[in-house]
N, C-alpha and C. Protein backbone atom coordinates (compact mmCIF):
# COMPACT_ATOMS: atom_id res chain seq x y z
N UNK A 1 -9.93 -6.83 -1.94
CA UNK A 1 -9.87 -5.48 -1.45
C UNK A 1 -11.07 -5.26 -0.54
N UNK A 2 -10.84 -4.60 0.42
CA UNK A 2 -11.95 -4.29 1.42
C UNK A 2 -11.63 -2.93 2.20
N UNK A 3 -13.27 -2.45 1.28
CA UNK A 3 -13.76 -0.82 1.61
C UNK A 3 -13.99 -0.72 3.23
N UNK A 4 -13.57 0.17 3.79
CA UNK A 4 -14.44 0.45 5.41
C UNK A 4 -14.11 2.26 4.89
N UNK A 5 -15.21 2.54 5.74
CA UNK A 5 -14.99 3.83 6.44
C UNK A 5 -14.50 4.77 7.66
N UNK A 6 -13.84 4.26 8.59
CA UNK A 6 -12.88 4.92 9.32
C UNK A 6 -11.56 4.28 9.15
N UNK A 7 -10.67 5.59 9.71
CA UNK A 7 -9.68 5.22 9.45
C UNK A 7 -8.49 5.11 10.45
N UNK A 8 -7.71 4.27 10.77
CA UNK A 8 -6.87 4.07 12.01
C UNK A 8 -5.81 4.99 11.96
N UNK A 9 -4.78 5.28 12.91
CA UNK A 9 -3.79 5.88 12.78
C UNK A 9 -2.80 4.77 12.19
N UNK A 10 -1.63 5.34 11.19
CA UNK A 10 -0.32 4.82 10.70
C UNK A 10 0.50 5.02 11.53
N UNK A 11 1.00 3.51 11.65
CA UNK A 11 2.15 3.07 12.36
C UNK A 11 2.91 2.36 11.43
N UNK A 12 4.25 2.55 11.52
CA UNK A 12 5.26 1.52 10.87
C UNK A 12 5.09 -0.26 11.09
N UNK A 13 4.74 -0.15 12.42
CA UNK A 13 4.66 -1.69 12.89
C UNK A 13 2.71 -1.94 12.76
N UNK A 14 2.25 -2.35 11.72
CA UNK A 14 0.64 -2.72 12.09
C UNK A 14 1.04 -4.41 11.53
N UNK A 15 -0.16 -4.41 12.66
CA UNK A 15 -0.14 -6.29 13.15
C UNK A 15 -1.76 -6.09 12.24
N UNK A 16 -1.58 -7.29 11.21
CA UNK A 16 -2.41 -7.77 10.14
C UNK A 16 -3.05 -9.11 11.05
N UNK A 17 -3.97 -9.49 10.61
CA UNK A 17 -4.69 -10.70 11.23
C UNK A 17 -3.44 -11.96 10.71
N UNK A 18 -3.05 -11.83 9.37
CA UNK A 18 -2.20 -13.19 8.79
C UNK A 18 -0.69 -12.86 9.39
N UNK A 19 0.09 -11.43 10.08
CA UNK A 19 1.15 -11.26 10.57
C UNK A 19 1.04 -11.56 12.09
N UNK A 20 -0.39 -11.68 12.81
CA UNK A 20 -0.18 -12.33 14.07
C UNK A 20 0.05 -13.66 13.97
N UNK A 21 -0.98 -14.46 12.74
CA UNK A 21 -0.92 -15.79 13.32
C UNK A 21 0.24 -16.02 12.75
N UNK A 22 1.28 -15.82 11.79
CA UNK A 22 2.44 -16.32 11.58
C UNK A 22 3.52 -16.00 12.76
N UNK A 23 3.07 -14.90 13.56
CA UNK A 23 4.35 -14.70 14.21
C UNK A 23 3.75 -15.85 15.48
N UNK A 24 2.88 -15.91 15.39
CA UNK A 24 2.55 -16.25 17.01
C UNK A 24 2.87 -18.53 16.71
N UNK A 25 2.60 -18.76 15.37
CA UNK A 25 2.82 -19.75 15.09
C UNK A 25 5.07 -19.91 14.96
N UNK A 26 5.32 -18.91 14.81
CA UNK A 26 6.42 -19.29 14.79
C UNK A 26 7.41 -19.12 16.35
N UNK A 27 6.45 -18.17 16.94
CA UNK A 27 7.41 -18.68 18.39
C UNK A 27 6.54 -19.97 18.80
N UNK A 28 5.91 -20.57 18.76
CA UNK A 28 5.00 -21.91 18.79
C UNK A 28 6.32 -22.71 18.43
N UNK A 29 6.52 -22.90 16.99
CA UNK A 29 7.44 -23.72 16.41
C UNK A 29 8.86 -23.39 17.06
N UNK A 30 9.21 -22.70 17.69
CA UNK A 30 10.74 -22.48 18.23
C UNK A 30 10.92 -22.93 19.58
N UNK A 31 9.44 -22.70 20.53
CA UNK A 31 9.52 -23.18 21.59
C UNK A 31 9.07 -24.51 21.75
N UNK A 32 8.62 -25.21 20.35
CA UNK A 32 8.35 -26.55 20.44
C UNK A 32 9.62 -27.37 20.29
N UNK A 33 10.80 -26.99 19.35
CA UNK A 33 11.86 -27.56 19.04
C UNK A 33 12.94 -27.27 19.99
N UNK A 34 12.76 -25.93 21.16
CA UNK A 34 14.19 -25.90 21.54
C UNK A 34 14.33 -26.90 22.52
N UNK A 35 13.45 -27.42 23.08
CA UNK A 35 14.05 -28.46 24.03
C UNK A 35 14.57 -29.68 23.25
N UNK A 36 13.78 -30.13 22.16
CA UNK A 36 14.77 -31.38 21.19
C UNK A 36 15.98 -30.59 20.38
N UNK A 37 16.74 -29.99 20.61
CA UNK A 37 17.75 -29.04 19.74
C UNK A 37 19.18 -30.05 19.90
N UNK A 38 19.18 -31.00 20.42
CA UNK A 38 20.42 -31.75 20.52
C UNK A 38 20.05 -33.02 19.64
N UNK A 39 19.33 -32.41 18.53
CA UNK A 39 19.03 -33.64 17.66
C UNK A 39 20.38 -33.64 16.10
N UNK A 40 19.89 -34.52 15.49
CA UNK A 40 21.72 -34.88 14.36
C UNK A 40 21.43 -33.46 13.45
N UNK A 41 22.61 -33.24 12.81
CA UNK A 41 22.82 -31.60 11.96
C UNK A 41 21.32 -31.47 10.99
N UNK A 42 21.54 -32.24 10.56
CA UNK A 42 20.23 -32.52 9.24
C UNK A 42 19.09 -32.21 9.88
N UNK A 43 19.05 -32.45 11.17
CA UNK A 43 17.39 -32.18 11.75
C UNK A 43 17.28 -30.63 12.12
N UNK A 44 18.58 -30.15 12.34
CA UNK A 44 18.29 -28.78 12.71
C UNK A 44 18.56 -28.13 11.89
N UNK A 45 19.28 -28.06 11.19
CA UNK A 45 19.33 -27.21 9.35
C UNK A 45 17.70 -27.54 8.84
N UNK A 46 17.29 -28.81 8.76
CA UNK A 46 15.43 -28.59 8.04
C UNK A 46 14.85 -27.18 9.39
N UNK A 47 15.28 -27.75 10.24
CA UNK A 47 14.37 -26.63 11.32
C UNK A 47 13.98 -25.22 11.54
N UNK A 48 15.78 -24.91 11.08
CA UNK A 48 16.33 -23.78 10.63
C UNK A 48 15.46 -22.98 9.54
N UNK A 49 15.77 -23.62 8.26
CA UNK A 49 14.90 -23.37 7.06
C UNK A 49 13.60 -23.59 7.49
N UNK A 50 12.81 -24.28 8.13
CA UNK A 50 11.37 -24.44 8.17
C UNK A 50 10.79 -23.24 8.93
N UNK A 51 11.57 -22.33 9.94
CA UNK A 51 11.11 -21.53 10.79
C UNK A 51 11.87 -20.04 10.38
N UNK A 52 12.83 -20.25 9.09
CA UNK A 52 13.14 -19.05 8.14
C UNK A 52 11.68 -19.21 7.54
N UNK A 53 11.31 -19.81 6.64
CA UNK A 53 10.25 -19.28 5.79
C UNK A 53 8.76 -18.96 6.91
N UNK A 54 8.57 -19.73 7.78
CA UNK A 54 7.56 -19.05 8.17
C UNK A 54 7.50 -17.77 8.46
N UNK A 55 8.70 -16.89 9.44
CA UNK A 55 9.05 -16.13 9.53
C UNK A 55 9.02 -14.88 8.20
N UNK A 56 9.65 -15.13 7.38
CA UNK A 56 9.63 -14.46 6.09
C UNK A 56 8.09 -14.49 5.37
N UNK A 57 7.26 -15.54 5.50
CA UNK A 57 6.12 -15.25 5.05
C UNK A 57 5.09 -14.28 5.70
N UNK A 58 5.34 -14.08 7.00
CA UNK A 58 4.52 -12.78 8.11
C UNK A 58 5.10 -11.47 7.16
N UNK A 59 6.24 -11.52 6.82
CA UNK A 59 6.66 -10.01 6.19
C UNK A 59 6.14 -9.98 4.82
N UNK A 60 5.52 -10.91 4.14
CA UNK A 60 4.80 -10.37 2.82
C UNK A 60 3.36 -10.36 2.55
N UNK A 61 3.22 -9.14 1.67
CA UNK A 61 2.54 -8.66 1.93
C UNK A 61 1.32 -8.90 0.47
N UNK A 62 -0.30 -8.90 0.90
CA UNK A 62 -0.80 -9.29 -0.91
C UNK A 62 -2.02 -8.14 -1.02
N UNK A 63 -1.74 -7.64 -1.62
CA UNK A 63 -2.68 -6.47 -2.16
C UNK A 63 -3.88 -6.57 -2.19
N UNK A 64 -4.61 -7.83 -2.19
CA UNK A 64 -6.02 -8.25 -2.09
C UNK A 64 -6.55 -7.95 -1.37
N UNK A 65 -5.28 -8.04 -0.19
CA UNK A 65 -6.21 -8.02 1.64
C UNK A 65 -5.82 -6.65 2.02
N UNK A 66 -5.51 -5.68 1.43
CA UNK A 66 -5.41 -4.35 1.49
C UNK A 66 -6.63 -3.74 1.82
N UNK A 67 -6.64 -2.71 2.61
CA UNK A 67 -8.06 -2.23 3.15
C UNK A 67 -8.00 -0.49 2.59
N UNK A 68 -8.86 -0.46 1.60
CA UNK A 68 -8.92 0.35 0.86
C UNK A 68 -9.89 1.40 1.42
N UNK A 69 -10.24 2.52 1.51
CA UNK A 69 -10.79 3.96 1.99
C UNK A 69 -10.99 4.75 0.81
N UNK A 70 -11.89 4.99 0.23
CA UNK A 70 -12.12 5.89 -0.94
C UNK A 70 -12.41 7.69 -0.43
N UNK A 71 -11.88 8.26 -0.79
CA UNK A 71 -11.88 9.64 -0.26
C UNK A 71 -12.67 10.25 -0.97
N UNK A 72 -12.32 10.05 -2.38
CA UNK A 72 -13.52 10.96 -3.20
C UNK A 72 -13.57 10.78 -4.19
N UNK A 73 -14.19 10.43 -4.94
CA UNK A 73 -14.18 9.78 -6.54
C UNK A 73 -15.57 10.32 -7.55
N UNK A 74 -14.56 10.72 -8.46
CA UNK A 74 -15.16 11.83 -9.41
C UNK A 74 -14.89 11.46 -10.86
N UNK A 75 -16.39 11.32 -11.49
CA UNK A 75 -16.42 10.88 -12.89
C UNK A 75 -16.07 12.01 -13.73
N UNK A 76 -15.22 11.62 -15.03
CA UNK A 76 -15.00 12.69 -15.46
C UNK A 76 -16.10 13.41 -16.36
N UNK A 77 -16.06 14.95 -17.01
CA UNK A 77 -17.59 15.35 -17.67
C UNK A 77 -18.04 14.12 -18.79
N UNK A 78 -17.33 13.60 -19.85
CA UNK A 78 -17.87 12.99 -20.45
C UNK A 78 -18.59 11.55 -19.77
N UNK A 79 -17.73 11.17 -18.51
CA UNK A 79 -18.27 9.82 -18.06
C UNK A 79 -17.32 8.60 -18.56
N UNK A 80 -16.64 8.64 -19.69
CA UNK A 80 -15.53 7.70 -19.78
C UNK A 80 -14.78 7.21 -18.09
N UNK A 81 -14.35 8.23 -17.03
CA UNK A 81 -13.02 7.92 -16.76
C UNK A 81 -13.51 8.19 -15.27
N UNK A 82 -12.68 7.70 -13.79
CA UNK A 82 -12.81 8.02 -12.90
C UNK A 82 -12.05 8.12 -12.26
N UNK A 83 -11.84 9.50 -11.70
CA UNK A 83 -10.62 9.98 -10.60
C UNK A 83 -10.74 9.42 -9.29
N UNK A 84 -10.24 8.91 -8.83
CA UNK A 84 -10.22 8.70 -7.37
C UNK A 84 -9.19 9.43 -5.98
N UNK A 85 -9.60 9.68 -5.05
CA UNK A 85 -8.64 9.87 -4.14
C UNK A 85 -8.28 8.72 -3.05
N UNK A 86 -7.82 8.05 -2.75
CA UNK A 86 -8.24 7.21 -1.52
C UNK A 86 -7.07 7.05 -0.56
N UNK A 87 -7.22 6.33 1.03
CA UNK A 87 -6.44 5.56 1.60
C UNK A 87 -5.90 4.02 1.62
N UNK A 88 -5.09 3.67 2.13
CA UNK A 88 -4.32 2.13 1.46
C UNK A 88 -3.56 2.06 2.90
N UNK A 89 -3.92 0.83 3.77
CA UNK A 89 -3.20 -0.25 4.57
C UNK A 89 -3.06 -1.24 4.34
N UNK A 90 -2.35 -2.13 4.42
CA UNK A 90 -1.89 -3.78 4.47
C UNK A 90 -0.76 -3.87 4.51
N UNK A 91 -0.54 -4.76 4.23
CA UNK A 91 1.22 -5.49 4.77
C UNK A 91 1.32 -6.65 5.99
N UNK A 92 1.91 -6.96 6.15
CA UNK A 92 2.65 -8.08 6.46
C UNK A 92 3.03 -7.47 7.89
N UNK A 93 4.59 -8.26 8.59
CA UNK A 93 4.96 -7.47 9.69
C UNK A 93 5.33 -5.71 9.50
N UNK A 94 6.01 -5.44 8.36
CA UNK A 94 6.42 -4.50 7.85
C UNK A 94 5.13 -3.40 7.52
N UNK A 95 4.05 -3.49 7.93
CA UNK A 95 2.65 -2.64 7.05
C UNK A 95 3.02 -1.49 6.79
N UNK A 96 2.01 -1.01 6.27
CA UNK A 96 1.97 0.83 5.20
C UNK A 96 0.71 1.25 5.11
N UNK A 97 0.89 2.31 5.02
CA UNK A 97 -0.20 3.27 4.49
C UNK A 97 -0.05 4.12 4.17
N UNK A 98 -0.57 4.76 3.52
CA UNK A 98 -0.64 5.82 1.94
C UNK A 98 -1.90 6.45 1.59
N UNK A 99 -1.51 7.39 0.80
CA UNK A 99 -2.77 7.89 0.81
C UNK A 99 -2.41 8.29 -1.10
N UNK A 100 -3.32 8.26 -2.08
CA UNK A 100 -2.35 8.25 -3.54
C UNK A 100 -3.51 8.67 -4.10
N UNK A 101 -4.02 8.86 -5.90
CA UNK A 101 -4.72 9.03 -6.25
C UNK A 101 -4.90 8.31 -7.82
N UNK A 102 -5.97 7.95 -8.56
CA UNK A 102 -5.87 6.37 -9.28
C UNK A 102 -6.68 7.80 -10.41
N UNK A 103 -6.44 6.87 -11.63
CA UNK A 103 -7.47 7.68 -12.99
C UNK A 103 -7.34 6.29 -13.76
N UNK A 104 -8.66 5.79 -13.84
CA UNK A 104 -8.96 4.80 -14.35
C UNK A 104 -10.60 4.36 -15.54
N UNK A 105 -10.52 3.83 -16.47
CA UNK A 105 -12.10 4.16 -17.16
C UNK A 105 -13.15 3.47 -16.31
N UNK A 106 -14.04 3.82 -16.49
CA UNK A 106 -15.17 3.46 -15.91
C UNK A 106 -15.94 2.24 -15.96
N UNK A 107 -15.93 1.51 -14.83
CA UNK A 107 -16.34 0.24 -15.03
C UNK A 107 -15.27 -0.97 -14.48
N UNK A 108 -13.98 -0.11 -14.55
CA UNK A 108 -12.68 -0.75 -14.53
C UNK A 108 -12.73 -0.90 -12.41
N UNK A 109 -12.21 -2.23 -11.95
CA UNK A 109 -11.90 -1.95 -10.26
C UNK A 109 -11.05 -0.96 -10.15
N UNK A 110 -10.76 -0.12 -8.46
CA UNK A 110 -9.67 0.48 -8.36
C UNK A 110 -8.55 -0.06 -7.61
N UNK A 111 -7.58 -0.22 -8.19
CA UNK A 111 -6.14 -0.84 -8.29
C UNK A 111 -5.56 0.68 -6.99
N UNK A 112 -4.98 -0.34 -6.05
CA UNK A 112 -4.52 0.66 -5.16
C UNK A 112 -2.91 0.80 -5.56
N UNK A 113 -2.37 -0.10 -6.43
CA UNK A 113 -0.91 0.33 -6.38
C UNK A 113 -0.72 0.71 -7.82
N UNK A 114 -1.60 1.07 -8.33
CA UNK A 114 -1.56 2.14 -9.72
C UNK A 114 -1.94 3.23 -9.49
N UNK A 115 -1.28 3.91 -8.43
CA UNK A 115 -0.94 5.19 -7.92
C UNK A 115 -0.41 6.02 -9.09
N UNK A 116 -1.08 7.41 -8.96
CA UNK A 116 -0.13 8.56 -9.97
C UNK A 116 1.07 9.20 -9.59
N UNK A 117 1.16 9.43 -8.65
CA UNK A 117 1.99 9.83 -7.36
C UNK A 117 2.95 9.00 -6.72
N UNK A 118 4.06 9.49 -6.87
CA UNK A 118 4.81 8.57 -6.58
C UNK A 118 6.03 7.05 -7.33
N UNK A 119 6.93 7.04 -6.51
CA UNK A 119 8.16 6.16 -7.04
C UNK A 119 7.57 4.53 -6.66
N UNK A 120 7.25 4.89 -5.07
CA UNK A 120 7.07 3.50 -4.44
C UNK A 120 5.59 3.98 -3.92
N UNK A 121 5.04 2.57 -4.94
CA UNK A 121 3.31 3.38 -4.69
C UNK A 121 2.89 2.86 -2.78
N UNK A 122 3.75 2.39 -2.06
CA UNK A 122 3.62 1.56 -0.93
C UNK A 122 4.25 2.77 0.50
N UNK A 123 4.33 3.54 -0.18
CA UNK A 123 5.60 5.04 0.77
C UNK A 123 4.27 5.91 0.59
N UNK A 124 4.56 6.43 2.56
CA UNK A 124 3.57 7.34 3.21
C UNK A 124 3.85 8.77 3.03
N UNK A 125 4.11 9.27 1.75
CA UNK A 125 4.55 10.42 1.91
C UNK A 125 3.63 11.65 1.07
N UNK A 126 2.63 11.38 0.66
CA UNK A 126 1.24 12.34 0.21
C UNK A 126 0.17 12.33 1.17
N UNK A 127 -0.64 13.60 1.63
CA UNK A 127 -1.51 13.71 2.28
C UNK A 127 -2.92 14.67 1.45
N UNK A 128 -3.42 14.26 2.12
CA UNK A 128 -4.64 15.43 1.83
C UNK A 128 -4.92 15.52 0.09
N UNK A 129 -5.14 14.33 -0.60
CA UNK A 129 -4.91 14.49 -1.72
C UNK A 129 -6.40 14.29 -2.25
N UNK A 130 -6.74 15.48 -3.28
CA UNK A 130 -8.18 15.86 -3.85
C UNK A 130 -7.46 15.67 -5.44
N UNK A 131 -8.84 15.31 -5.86
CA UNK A 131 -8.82 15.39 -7.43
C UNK A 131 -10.23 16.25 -7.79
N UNK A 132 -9.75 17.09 -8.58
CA UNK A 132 -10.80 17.71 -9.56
C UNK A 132 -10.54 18.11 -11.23
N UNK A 133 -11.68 17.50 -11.92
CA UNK A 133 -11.56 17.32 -13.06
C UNK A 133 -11.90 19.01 -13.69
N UNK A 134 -10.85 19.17 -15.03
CA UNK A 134 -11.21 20.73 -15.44
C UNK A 134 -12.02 20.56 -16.58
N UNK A 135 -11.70 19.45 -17.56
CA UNK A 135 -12.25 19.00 -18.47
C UNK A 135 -12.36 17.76 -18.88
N UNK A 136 -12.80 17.40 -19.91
CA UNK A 136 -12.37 16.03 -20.23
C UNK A 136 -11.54 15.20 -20.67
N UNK A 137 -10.60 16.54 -21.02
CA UNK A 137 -9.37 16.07 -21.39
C UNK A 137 -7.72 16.87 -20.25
N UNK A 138 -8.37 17.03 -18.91
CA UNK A 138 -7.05 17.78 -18.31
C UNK A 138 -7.94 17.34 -16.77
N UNK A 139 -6.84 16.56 -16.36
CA UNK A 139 -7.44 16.37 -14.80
C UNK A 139 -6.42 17.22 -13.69
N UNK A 140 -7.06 17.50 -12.66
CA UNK A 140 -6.27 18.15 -11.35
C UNK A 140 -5.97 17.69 -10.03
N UNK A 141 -4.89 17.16 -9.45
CA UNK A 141 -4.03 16.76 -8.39
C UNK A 141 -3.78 17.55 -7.26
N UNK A 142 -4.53 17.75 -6.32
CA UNK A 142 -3.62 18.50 -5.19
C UNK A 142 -2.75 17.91 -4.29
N UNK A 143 -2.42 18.09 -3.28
CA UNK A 143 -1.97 17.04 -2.65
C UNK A 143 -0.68 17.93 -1.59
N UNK A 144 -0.53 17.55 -0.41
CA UNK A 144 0.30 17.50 0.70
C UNK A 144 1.01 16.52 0.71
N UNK A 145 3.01 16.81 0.43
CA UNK A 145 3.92 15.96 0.62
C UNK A 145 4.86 16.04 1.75
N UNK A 146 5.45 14.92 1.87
CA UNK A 146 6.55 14.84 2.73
C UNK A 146 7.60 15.41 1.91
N UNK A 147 8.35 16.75 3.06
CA UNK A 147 9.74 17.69 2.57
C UNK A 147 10.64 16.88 3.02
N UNK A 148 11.11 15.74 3.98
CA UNK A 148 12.31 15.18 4.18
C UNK A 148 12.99 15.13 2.88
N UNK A 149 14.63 15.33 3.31
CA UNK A 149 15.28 14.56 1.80
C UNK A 149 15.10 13.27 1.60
N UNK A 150 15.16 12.19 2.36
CA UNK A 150 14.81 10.60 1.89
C UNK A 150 13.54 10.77 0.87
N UNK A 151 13.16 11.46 0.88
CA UNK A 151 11.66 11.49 0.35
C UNK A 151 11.92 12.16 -1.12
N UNK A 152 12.53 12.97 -1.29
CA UNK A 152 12.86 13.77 -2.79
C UNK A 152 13.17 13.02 -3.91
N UNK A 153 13.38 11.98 -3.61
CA UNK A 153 13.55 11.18 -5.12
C UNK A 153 12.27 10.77 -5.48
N UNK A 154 11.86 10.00 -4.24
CA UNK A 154 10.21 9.26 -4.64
C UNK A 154 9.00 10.07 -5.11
N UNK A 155 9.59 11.63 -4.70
CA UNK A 155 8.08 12.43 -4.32
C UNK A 155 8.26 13.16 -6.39
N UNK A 156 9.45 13.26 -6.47
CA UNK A 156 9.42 13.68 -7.71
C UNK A 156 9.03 12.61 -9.23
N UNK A 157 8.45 11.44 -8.67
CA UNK A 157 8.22 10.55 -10.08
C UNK A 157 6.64 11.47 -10.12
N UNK A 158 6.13 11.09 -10.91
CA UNK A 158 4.38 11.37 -11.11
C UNK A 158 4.20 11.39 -12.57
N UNK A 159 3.17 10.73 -12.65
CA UNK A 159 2.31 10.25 -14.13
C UNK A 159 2.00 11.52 -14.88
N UNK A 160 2.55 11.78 -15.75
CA UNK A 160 2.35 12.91 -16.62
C UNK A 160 0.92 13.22 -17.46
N UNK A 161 0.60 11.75 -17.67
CA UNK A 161 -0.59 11.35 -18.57
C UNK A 161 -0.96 10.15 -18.40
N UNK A 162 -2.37 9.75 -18.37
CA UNK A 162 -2.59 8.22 -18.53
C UNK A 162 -4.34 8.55 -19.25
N UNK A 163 -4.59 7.52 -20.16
CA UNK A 163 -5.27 7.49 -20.98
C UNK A 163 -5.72 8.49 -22.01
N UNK A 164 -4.21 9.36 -22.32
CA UNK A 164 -4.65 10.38 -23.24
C UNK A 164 -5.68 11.51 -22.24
N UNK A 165 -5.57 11.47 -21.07
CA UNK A 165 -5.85 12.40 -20.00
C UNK A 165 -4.60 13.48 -19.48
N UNK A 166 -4.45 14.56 -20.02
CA UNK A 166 -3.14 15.23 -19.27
C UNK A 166 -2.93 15.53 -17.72
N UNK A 167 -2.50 15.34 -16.65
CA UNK A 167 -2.83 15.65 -15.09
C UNK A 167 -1.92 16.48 -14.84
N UNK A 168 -2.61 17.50 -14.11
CA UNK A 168 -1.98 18.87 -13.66
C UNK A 168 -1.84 18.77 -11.76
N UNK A 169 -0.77 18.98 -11.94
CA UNK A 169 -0.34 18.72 -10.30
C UNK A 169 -0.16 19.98 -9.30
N UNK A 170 -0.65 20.31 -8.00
CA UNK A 170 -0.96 21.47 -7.26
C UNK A 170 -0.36 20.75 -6.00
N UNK A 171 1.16 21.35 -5.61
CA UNK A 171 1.61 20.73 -4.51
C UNK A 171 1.02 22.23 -3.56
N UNK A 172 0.49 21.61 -2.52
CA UNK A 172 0.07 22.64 -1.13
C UNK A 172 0.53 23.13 -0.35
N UNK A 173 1.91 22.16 0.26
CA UNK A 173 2.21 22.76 1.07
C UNK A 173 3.28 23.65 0.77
C-alpha cells in the first residue's frame, strides 16, 4: 500500500505502471508473430492462449499496489479503535477509485477493501465521507452518495456494527 498526498482526478480508464507494460508488451508480442502467422495450427492456438493471458493479466488488479490517501483518521475516546476516512486507486486496465471509510483496532494496518460502505468495496459511488466518534461505543458516518438507480442496490449494503462498535450513518445529500 502506498500513502501520497494529492490526489488525481477519476477516470474509468487509469493506466497503472504494470497495465502499460503489459499492454505495451502485448502489442510487442502480436506484432512480433503476425508476420510468422502462416505457421502449423498448434503454433497459433499456443500463440493465441499466450497473448490471451497476457492480455487478461493487465486487467487484474492487487490491492498491495493500491495508492491509498488517508482523509482523516480518528482514535476512538478510549483509544482501542480507529476510524478512518480515506481515498483508494489501483487496478489494472479496468482502474477505480473510491472513497469509503474503515473502523479498525489500533495497531491493526488499514485494509482498503474492508470498507463499511458499500456492496462492491471497488464502486465510486461515496463522496465527502467524515467520521466522527460520539462515544466509545457509537461511531458516526457522513457521507455523499451516488442517486443513479444502478447504484441503489450497492449504496444500500452498510456495516451495521463491527467490533461491538454500533455506526450511525448521516447520508448528506
Amino acid at each position: 500500500m502506498i500513502l501520497r498526498n494529492s490526489r488525481i482526478a477519476c477516470t474509468r480508464w487509469y493506466w497503472t505502471k504494470w497495465t502499460r507494460r503489459s499492454f505495451i508488451c502485448a502489442l510487442f508480442y502480436l506484432g512480433l508473430f503476425q508476420m510468422k502467422w502462416n505457421k502449423n495450427k498448434t503454433m497459433r492456438i499456443f500463440e493465441s492462449m499466450l497473448c490471451t493471458v497476457i492480455l487478461l493479466t493487465s486487467c487484474m488488479s492487487d490491492p498491495s499496489i493500491d495508492t491509498v490517501e488517508v482523509l482523516s483518521e480518528k482514535p476512538s475516546p478510549n483509544g482501542k479503535f480507529i476510524a478512518t476516512s480515506f481515498y483508494c486507486e489501483g487496478g489494472g486496465a479496468a482502474g477505480y477509485c473510491y472513497n469509503n471509510a474503515n473502523l479498525r483496532r489500533t495497531g491493526n494496518e488499514l485494509d482498503p477493501r474492508g470498507g463499511l460502505l458499500g456492496k462492491y468495496k471497488t464502486w465510486s459511488s461515496f463522496s465527502d465521507v467524515e467520521v466522527r466518534w460520539i462515544n466509545d461505543s457509537n461511531l458516526e458516518i457522513s457521507y455523499k452518495q451516488n442517486t443513479l438507480p444502478a447504484y441503489r442496490g450497492h449504496n444500500s449494503i452498510r456495516v451495521e456494527s463491527k467490533h461491538n462498535i454500533k455506526i450511525h450513518y448521516i447520508i448528506t445529500n
